[in-house]
C-alpha atoms as a PDB file:
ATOM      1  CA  UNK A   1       0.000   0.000   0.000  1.00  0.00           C
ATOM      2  CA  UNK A   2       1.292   3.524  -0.767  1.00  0.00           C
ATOM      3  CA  UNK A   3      -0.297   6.771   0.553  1.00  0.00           C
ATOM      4  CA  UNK A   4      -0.234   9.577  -1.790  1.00  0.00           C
ATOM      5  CA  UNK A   5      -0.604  13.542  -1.398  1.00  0.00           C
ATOM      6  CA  UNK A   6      -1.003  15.566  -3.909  1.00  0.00           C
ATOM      7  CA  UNK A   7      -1.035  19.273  -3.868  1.00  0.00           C
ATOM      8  CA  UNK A   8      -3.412  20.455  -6.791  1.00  0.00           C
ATOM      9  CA  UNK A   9      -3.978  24.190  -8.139  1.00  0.00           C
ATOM     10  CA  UNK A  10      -7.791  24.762  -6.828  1.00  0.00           C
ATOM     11  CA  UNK A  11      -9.288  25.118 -10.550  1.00  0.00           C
ATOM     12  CA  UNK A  12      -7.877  21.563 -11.065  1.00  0.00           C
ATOM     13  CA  UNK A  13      -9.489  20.221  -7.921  1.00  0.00           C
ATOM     14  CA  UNK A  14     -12.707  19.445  -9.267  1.00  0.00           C
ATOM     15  CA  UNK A  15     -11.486  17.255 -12.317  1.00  0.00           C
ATOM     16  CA  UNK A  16      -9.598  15.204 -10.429  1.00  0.00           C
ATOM     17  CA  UNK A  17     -11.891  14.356  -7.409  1.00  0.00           C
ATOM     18  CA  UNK A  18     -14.515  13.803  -9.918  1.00  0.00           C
ATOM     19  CA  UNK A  19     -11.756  11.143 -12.034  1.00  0.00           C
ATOM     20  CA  UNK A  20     -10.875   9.594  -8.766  1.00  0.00           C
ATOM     21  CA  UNK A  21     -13.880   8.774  -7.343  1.00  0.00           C
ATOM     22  CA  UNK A  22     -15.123   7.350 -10.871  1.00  0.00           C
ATOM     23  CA  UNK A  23     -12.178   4.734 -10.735  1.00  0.00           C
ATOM     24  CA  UNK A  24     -13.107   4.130  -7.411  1.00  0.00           C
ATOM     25  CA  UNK A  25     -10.023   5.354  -5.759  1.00  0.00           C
ATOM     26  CA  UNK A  26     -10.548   6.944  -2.178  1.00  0.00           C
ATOM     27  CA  UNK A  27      -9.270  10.676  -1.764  1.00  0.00           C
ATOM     28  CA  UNK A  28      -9.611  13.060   0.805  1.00  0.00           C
ATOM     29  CA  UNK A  29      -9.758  16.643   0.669  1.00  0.00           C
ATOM     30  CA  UNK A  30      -7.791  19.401   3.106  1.00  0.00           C
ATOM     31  CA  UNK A  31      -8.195  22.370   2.828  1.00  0.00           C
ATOM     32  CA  UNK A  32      -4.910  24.306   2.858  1.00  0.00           C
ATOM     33  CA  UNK A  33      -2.751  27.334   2.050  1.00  0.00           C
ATOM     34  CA  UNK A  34       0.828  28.684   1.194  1.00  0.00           C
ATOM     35  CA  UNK A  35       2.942  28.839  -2.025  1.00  0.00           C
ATOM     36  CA  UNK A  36       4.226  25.657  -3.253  1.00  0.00           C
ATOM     37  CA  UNK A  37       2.365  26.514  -6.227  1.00  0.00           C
ATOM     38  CA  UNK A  38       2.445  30.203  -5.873  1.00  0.00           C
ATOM     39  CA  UNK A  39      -1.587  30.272  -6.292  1.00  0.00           C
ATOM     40  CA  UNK A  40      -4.903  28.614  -4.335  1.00  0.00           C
ATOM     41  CA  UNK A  41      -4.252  24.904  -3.818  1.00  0.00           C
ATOM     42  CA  UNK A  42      -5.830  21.828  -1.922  1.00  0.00           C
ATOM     43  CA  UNK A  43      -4.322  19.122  -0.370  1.00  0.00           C
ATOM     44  CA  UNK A  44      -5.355  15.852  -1.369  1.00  0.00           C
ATOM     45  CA  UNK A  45      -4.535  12.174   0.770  1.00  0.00           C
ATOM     46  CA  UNK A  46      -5.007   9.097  -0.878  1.00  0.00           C
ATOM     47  CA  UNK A  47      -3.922   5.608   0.267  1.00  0.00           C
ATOM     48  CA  UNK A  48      -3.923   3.026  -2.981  1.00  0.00           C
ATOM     49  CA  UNK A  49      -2.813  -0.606  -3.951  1.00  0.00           C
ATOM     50  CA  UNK A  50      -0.135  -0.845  -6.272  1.00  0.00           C
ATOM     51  CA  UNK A  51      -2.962  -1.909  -8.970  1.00  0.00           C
ATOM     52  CA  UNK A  52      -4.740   1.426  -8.333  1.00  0.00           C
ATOM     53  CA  UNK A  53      -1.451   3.237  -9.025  1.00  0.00           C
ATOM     54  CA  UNK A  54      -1.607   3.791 -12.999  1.00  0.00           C
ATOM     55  CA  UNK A  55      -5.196   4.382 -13.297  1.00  0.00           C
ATOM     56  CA  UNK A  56      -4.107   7.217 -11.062  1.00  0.00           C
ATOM     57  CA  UNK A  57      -1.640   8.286 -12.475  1.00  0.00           C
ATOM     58  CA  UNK A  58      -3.571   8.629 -15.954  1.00  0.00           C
ATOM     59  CA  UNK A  59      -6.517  10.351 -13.876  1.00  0.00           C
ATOM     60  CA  UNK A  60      -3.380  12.653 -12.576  1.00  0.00           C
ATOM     61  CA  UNK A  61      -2.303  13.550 -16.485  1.00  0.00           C
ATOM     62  CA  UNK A  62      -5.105  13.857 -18.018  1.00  0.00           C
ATOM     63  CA  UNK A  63      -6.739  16.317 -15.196  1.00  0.00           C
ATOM     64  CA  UNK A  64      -4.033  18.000 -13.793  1.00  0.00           C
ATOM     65  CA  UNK A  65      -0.752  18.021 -16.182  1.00  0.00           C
ATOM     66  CA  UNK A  66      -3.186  17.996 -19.321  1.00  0.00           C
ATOM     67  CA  UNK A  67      -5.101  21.374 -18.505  1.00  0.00           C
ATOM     68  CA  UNK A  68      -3.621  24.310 -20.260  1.00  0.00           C
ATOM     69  CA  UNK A  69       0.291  22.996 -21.106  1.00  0.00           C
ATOM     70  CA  UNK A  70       3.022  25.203 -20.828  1.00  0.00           C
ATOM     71  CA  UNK A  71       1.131  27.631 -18.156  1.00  0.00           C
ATOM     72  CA  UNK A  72       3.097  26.104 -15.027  1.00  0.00           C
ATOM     73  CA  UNK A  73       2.606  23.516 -12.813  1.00  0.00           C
ATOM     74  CA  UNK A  74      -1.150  22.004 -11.828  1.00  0.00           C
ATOM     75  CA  UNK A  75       0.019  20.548  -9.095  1.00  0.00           C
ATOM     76  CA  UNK A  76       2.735  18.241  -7.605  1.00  0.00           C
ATOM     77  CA  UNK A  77       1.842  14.060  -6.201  1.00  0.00           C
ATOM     78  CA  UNK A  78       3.896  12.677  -3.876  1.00  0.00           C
ATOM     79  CA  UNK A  79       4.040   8.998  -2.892  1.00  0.00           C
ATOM     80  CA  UNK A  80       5.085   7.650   0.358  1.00  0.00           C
ATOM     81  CA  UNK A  81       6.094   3.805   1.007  1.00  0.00           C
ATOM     82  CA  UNK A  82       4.236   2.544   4.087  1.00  0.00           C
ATOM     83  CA  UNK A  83       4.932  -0.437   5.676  1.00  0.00           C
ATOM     84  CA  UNK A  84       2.038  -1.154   6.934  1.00  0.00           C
ATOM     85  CA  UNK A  85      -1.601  -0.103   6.386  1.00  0.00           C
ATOM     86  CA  UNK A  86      -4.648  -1.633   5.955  1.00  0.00           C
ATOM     87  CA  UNK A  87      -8.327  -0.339   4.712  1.00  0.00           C
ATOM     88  CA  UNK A  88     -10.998  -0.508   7.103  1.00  0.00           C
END
């Protein structure tokens, strides 16, 4: 299991909730501030299989990186190994 946080431009958000929760992956949303991408973001926690991980990662592209190229980052995803963790 991996956990995942991603740190998304807030007019990206939506999108990639929305692609998420279609391929049934679970996300969380925080609310949060600052300038890691010098605009509005949101904080998002997910934990995932390692079968979840490219259907992700395509939601990721296509909603984040995809959305107006060459305008600066959408948003950053970070994962982190755990060694354990289990879904209740």
């Amino acid at each position: 299991m991996e956990m995942l946080v991603a740190i998304v431009a807030a007019d990206r958000v939506k999108g990639l909730v929305d692609g998420l929760v279609a391929k049934k992956i679970p996300v969380t949303e925080i609310s949060s501030e600052g300038g890691f991408l010098k605009k509005g973001n949101t904080t998002l926690v997910m934990g995932i299989e390692e079968g979840d991980k490219e259907a992700l990662e395509a939601v990721f592209q296509r909603e984040v990186a995809g959305k107006n190229p060459g305008q600066g980052h959408g948003g950053h995803l970070f994962y982190l190994d755990l060694e354990d963790g289990f879904r209740i």
